[in-house]
PDB file of N, CA and C in Angstrom:
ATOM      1  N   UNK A   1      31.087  50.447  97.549  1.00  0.00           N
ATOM      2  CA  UNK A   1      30.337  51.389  96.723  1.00  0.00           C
ATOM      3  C   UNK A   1      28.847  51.085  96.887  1.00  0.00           C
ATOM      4  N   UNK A   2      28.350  52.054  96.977  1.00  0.00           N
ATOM      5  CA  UNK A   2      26.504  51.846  96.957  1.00  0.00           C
ATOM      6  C   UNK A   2      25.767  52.281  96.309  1.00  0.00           C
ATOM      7  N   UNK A   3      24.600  51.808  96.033  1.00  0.00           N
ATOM      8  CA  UNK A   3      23.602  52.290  95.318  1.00  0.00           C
ATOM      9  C   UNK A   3      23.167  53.248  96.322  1.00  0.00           C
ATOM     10  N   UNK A   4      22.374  54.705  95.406  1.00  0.00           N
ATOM     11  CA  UNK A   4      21.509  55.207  96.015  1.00  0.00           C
ATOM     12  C   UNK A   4      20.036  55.452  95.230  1.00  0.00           C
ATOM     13  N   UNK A   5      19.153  56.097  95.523  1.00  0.00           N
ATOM     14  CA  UNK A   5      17.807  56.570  95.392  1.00  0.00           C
ATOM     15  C   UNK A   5      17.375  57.853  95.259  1.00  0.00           C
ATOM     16  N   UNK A   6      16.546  57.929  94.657  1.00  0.00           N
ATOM     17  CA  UNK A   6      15.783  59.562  95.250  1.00  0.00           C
ATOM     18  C   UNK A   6      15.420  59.566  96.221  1.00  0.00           C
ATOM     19  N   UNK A   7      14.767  58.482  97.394  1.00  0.00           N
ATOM     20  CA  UNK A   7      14.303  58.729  98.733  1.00  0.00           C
ATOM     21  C   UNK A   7      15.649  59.266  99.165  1.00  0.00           C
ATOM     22  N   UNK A   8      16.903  58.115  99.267  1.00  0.00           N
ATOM     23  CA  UNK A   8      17.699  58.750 100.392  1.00  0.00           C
ATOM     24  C   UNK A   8      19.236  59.016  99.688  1.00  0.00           C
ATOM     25  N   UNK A   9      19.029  60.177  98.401  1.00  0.00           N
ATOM     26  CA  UNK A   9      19.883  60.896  98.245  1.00  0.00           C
ATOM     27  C   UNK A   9      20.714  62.034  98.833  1.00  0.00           C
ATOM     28  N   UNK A  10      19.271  62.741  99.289  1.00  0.00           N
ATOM     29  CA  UNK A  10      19.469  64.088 100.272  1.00  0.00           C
ATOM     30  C   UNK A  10      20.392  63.597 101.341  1.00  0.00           C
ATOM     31  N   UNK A  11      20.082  62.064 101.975  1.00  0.00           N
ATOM     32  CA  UNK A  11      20.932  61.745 103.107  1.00  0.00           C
ATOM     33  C   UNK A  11      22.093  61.402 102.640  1.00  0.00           C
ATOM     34  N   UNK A  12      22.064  60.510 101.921  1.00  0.00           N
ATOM     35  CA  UNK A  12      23.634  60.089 101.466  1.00  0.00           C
ATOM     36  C   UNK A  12      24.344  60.975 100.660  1.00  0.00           C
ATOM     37  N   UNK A  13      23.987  61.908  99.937  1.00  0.00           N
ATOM     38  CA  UNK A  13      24.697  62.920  98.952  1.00  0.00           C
ATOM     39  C   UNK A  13      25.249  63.938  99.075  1.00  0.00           C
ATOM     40  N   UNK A  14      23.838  64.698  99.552  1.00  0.00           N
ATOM     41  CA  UNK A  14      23.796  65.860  99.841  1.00  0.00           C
ATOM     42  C   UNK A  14      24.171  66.222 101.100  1.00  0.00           C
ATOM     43  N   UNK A  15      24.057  65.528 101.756  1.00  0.00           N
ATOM     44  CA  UNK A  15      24.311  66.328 103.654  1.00  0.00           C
ATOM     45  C   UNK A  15      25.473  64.881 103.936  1.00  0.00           C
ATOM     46  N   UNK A  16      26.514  64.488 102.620  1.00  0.00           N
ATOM     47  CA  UNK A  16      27.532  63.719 103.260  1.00  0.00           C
ATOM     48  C   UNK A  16      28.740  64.640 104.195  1.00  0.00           C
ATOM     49  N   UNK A  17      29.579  64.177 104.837  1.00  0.00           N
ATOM     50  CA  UNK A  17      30.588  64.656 105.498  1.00  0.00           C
ATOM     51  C   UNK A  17      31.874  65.059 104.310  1.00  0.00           C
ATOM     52  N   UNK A  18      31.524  64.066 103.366  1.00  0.00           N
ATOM     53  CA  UNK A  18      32.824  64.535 102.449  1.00  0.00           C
ATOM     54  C   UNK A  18      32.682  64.351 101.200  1.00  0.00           C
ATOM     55  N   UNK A  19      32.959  64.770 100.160  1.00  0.00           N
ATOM     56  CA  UNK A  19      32.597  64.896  98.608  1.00  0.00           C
ATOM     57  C   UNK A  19      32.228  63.490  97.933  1.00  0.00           C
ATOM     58  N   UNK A  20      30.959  63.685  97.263  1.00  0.00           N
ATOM     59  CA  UNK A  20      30.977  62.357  96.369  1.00  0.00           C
ATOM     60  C   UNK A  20      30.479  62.106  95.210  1.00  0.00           C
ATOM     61  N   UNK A  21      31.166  61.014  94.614  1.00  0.00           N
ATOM     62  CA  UNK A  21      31.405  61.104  93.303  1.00  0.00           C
ATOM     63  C   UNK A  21      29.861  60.258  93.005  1.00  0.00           C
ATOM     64  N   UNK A  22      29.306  60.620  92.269  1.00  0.00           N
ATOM     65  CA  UNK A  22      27.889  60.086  91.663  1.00  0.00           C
ATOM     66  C   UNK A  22      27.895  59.476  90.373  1.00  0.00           C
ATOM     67  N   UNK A  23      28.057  58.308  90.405  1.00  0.00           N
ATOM     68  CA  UNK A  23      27.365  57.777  89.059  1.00  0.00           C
ATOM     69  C   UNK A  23      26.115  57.320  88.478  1.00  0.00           C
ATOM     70  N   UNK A  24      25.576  58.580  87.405  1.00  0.00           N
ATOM     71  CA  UNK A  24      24.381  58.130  87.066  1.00  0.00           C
ATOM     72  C   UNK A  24      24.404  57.255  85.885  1.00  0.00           C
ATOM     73  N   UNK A  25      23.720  55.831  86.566  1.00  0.00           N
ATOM     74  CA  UNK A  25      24.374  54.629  85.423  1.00  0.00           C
ATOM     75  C   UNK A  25      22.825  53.787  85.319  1.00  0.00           C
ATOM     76  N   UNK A  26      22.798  52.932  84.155  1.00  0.00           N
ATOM     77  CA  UNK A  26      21.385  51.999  83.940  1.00  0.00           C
ATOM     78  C   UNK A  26      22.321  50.807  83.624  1.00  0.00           C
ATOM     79  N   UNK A  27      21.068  50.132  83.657  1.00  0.00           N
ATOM     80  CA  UNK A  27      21.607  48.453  83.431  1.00  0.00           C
ATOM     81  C   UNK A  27      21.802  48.304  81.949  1.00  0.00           C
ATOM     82  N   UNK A  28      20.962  49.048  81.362  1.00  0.00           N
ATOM     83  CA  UNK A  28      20.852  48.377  79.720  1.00  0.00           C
ATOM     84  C   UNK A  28      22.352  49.218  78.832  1.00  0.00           C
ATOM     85  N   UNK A  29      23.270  50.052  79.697  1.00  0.00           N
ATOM     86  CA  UNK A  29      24.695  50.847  79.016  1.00  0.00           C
ATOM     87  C   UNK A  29      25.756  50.181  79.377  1.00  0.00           C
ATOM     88  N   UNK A  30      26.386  49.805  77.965  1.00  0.00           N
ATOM     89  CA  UNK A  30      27.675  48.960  78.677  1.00  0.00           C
ATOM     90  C   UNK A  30      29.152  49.628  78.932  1.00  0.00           C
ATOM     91  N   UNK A  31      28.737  51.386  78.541  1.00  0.00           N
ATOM     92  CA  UNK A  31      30.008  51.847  79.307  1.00  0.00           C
ATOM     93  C   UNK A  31      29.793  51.525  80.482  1.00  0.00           C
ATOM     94  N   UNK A  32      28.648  51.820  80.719  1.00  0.00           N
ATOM     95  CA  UNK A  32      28.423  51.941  82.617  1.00  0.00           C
ATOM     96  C   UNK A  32      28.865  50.519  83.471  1.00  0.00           C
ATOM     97  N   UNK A  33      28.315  49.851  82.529  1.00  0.00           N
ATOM     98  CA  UNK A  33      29.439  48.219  83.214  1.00  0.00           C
ATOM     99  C   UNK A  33      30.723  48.119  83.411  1.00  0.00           C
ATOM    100  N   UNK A  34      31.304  48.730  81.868  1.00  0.00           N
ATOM    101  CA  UNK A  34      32.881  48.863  81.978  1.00  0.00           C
ATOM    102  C   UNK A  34      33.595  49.636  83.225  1.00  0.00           C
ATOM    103  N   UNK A  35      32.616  51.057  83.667  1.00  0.00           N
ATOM    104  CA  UNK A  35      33.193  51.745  84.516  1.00  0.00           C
ATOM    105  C   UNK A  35      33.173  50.976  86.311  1.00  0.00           C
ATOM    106  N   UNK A  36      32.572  49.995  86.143  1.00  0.00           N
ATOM    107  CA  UNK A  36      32.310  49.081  87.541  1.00  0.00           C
ATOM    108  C   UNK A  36      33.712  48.805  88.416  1.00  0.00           C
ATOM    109  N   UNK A  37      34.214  48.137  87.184  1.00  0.00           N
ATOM    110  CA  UNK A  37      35.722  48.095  88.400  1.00  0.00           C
ATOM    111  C   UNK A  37      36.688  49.461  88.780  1.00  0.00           C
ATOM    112  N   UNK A  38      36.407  50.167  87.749  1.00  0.00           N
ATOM    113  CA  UNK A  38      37.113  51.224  88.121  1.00  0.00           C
ATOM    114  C   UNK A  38      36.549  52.185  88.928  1.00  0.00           C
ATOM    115  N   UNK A  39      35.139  51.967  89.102  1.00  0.00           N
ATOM    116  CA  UNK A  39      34.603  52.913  90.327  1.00  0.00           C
ATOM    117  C   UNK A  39      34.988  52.354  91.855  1.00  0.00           C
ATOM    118  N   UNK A  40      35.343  51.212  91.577  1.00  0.00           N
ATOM    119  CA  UNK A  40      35.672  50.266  92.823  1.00  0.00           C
ATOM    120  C   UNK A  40      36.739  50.275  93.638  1.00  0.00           C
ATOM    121  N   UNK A  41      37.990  50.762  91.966  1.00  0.00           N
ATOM    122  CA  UNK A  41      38.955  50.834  92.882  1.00  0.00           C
ATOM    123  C   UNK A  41      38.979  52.316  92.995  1.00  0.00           C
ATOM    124  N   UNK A  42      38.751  53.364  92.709  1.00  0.00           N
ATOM    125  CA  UNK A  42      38.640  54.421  93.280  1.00  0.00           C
ATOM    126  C   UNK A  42      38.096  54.665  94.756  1.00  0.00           C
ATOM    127  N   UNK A  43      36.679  53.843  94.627  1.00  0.00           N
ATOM    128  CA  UNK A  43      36.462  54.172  95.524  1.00  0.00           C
ATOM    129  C   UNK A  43      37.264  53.777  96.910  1.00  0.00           C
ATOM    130  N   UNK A  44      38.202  52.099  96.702  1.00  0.00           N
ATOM    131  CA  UNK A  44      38.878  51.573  97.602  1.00  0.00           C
ATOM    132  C   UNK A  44      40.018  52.593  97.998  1.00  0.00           C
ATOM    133  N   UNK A  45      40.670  53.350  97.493  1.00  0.00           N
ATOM    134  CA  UNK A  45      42.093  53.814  96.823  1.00  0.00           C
ATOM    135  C   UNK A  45      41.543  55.621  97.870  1.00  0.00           C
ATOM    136  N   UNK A  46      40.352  55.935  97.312  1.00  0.00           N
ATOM    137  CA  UNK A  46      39.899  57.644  98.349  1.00  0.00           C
ATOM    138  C   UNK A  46      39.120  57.401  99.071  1.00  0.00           C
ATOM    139  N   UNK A  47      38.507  56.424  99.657  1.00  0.00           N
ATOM    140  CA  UNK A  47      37.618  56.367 100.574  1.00  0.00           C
ATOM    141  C   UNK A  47      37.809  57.232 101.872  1.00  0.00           C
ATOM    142  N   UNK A  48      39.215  57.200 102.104  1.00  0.00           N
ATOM    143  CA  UNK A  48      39.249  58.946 103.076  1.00  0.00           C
ATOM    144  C   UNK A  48      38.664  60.025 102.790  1.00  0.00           C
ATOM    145  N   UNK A  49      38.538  60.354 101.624  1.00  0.00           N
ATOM    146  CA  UNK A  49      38.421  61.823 101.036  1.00  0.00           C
ATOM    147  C   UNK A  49      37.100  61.514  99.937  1.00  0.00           C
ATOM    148  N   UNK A  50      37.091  60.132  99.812  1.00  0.00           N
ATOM    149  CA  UNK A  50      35.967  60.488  98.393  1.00  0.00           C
ATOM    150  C   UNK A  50      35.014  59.522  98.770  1.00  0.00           C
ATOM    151  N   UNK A  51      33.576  59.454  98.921  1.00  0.00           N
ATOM    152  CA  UNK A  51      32.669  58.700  99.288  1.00  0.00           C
ATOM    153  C   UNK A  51      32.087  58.422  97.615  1.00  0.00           C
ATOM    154  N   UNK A  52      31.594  56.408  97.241  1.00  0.00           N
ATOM    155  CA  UNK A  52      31.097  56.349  95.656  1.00  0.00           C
ATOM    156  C   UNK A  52      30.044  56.174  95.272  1.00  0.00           C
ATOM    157  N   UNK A  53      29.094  56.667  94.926  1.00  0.00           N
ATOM    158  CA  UNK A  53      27.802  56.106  94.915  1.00  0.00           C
ATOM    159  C   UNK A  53      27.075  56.072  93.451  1.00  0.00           C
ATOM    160  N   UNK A  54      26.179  55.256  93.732  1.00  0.00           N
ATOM    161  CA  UNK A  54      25.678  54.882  91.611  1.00  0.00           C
ATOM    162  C   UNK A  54      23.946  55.023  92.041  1.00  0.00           C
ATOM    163  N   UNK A  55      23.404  55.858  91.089  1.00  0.00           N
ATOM    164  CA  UNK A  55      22.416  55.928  91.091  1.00  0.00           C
ATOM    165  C   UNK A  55      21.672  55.403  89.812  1.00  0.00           C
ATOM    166  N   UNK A  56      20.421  54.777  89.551  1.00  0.00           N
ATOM    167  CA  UNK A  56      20.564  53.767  88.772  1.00  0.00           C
ATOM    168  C   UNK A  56      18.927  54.736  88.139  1.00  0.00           C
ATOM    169  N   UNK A  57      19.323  55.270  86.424  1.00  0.00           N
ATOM    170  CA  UNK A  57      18.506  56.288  86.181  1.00  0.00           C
ATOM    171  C   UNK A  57      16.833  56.136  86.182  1.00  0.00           C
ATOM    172  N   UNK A  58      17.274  54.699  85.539  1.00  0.00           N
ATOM    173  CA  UNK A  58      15.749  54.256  85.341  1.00  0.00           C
ATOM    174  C   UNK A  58      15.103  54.138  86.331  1.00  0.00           C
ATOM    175  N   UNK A  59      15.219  53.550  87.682  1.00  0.00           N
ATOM    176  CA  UNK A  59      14.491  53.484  89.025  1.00  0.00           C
ATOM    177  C   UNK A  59      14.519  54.443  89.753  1.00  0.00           C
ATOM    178  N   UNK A  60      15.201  55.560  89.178  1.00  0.00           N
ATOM    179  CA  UNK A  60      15.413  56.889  89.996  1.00  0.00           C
ATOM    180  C   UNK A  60      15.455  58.486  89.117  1.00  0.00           C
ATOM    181  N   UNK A  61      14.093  58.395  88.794  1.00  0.00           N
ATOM    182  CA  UNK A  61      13.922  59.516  87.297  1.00  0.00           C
ATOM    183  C   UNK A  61      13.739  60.824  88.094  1.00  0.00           C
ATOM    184  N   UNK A  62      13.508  60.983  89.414  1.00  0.00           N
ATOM    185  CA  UNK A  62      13.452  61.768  90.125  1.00  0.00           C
ATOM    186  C   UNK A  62      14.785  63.007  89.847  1.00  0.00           C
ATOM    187  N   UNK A  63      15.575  62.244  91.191  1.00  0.00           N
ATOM    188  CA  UNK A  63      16.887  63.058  91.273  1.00  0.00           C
ATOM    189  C   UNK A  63      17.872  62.718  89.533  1.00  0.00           C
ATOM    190  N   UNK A  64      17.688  62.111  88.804  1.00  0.00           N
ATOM    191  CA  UNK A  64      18.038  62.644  87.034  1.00  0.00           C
ATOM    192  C   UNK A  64      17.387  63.086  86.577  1.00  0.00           C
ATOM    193  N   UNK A  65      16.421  63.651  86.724  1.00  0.00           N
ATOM    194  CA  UNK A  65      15.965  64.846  86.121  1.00  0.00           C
ATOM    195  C   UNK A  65      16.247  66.203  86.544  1.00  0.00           C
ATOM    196  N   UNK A  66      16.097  65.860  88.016  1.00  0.00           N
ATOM    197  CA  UNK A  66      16.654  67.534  88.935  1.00  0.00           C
ATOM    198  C   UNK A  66      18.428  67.613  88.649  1.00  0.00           C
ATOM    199  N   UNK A  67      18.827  67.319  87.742  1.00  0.00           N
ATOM    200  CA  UNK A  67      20.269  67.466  87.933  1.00  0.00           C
ATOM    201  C   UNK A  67      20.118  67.346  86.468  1.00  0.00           C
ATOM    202  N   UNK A  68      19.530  66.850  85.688  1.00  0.00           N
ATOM    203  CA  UNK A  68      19.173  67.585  83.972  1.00  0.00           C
ATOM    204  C   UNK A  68      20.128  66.038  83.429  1.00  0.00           C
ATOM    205  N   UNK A  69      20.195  65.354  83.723  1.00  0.00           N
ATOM    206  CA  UNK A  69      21.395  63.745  83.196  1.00  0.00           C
ATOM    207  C   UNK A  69      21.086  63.211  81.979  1.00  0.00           C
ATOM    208  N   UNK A  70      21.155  63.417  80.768  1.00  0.00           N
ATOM    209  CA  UNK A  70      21.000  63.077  79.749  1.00  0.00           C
ATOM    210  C   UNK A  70      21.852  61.572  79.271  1.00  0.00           C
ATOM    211  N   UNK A  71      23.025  61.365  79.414  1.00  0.00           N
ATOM    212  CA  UNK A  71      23.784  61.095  78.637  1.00  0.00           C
ATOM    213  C   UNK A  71      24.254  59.585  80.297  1.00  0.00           C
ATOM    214  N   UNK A  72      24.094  58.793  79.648  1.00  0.00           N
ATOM    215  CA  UNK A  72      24.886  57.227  80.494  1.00  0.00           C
ATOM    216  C   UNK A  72      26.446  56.806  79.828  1.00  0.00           C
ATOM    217  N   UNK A  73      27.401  56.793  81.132  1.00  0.00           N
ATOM    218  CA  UNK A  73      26.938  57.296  82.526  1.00  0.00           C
ATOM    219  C   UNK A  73      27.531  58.773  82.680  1.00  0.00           C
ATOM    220  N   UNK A  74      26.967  59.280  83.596  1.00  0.00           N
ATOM    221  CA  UNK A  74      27.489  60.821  83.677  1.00  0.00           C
ATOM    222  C   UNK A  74      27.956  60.732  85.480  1.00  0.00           C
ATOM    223  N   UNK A  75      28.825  61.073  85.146  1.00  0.00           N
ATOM    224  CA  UNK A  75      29.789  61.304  87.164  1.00  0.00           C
ATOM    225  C   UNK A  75      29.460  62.937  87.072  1.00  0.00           C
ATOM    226  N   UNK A  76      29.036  63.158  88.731  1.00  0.00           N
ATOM    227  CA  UNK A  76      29.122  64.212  89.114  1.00  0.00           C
ATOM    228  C   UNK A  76      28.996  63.999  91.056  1.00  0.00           C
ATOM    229  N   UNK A  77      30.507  65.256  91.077  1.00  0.00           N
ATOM    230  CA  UNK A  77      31.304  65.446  92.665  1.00  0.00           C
ATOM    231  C   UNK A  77      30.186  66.098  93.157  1.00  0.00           C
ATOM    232  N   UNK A  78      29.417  65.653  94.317  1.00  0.00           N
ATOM    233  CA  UNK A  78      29.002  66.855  95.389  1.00  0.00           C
ATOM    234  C   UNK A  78      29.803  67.050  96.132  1.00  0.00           C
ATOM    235  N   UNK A  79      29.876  68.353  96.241  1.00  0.00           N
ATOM    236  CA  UNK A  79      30.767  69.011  97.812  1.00  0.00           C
ATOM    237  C   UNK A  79      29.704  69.648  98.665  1.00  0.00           C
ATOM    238  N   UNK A  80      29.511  69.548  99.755  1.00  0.00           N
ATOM    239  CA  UNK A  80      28.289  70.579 100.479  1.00  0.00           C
ATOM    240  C   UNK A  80      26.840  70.632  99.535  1.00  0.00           C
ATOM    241  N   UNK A  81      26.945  69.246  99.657  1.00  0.00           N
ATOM    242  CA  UNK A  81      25.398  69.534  98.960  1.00  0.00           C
ATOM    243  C   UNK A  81      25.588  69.894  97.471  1.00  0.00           C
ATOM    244  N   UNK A  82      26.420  70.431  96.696  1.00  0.00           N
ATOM    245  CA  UNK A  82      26.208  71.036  95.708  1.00  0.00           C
ATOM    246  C   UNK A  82      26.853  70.837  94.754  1.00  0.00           C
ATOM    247  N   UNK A  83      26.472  70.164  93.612  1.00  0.00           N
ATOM    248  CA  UNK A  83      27.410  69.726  92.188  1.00  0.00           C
ATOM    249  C   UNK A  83      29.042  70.595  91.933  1.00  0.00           C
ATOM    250  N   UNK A  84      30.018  69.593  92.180  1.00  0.00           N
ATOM    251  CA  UNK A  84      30.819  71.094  91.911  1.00  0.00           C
ATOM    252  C   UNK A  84      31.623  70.243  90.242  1.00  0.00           C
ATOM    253  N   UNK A  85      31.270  69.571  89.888  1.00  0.00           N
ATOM    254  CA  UNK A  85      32.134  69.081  88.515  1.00  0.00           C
ATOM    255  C   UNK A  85      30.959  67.945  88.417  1.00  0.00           C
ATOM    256  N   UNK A  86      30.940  68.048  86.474  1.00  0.00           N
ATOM    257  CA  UNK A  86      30.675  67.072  85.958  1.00  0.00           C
ATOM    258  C   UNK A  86      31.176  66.195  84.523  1.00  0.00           C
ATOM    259  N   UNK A  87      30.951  64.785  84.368  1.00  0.00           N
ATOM    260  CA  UNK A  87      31.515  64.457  83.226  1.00  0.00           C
ATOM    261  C   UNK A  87      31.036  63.324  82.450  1.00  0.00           C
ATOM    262  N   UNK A  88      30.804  63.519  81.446  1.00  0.00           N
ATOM    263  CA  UNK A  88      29.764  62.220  80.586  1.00  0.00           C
ATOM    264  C   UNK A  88      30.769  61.379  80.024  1.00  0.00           C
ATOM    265  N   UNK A  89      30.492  60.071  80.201  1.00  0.00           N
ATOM    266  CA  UNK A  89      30.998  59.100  79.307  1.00  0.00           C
ATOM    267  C   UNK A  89      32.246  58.109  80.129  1.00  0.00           C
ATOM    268  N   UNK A  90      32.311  57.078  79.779  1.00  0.00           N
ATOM    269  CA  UNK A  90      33.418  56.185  80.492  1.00  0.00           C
ATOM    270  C   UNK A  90      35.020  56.537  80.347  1.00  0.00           C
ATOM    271  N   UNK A  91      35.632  56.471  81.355  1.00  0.00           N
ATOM    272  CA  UNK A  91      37.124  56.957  81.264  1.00  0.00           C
ATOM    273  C   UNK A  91      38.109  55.585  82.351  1.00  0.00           C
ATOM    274  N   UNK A  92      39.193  55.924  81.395  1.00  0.00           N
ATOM    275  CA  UNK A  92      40.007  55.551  82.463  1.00  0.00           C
ATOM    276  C   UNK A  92      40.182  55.469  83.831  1.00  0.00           C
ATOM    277  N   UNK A  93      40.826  54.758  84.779  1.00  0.00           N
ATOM    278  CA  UNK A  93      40.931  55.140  85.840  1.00  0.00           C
ATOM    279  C   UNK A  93      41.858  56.186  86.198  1.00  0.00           C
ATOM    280  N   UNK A  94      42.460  56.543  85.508  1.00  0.00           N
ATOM    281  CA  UNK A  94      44.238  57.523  85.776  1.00  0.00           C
ATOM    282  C   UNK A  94      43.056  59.210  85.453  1.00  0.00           C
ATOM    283  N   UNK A  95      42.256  59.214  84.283  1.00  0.00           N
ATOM    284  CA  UNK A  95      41.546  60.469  84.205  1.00  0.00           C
ATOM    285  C   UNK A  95      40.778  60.936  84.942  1.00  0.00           C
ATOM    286  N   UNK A  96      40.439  59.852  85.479  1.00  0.00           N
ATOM    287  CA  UNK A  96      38.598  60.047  86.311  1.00  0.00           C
ATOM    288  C   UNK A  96      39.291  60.810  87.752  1.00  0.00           C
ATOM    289  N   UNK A  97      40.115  60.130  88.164  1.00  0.00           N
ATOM    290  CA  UNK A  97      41.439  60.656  89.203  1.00  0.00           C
ATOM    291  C   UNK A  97      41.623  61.741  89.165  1.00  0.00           C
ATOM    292  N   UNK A  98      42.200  62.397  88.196  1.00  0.00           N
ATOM    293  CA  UNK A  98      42.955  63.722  87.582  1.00  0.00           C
ATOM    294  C   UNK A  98      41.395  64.569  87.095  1.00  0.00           C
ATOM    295  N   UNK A  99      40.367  63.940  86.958  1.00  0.00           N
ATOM    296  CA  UNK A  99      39.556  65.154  86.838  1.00  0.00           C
ATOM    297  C   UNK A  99      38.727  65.328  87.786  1.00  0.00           C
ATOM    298  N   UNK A 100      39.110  64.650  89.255  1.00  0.00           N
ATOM    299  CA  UNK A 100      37.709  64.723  90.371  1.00  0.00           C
ATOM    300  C   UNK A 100      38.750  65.431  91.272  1.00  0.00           C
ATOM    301  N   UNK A 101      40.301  64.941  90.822  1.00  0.00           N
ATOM    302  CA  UNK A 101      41.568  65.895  91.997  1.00  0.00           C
ATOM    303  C   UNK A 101      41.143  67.150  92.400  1.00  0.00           C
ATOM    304  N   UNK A 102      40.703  67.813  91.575  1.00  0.00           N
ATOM    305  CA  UNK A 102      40.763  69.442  91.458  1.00  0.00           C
ATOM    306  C   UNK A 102      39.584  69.746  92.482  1.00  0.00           C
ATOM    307  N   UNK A 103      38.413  68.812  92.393  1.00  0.00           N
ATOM    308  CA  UNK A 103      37.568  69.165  93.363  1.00  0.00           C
ATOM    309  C   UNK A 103      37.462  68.536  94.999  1.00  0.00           C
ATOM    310  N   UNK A 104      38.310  67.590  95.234  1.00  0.00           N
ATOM    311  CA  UNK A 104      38.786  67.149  96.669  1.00  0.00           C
ATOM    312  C   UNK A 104      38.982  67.758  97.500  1.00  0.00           C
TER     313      UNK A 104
END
């Protein structure tokens, strides 16, 4: 799983080969800690189909603002460049699954 940036979002996000799941997460939220292992094994588990990346709000006020991110942490799927689902707040691993399925 990787961190990304506002410099090289456009590259890693937006113009990826295959959908990915974005977490906009800060250091100082401890859902966003909790969700660590479970972004991990997701990401281990779809890495065919699902690329994971964490964008970290405070060092990157840029691209959370152009995407309006209020609320830590908030996941959102790009497909082709373009938000296609989003969802605030820490979840299970069995939900996070069942609610990114639909957009794969």
């Amino acid at each position: 799983m990787n961190d990304v940036t506002d410099a090289d979002f456009a590259t890693e996000v937006l113009e990826a080969d295959r959908p990915v799941l974005v977490e906009f997460t800060a250091d100082w939220c401890p859902p966003c800690r909790q969700m660590a292992p479970v972004l991990k094994a997701v990401a281990a588990e779809e890495a065919e189909r699902l690329k994971v990346v964490q964008l970290n709000v405070d060092a990157n006020p840029e691209t959370t603002n152009a995407y309006k991110v209020l609320s830590m942490p908030t996941f959102m799927v790009f497909r082709e460049g373009e938000p296609v689902r989003s969802m605030v707040g820490a979840r299970p691993k069995r939900r996070l699954l069942e609610e990114i399925s639909e957009v794969l």
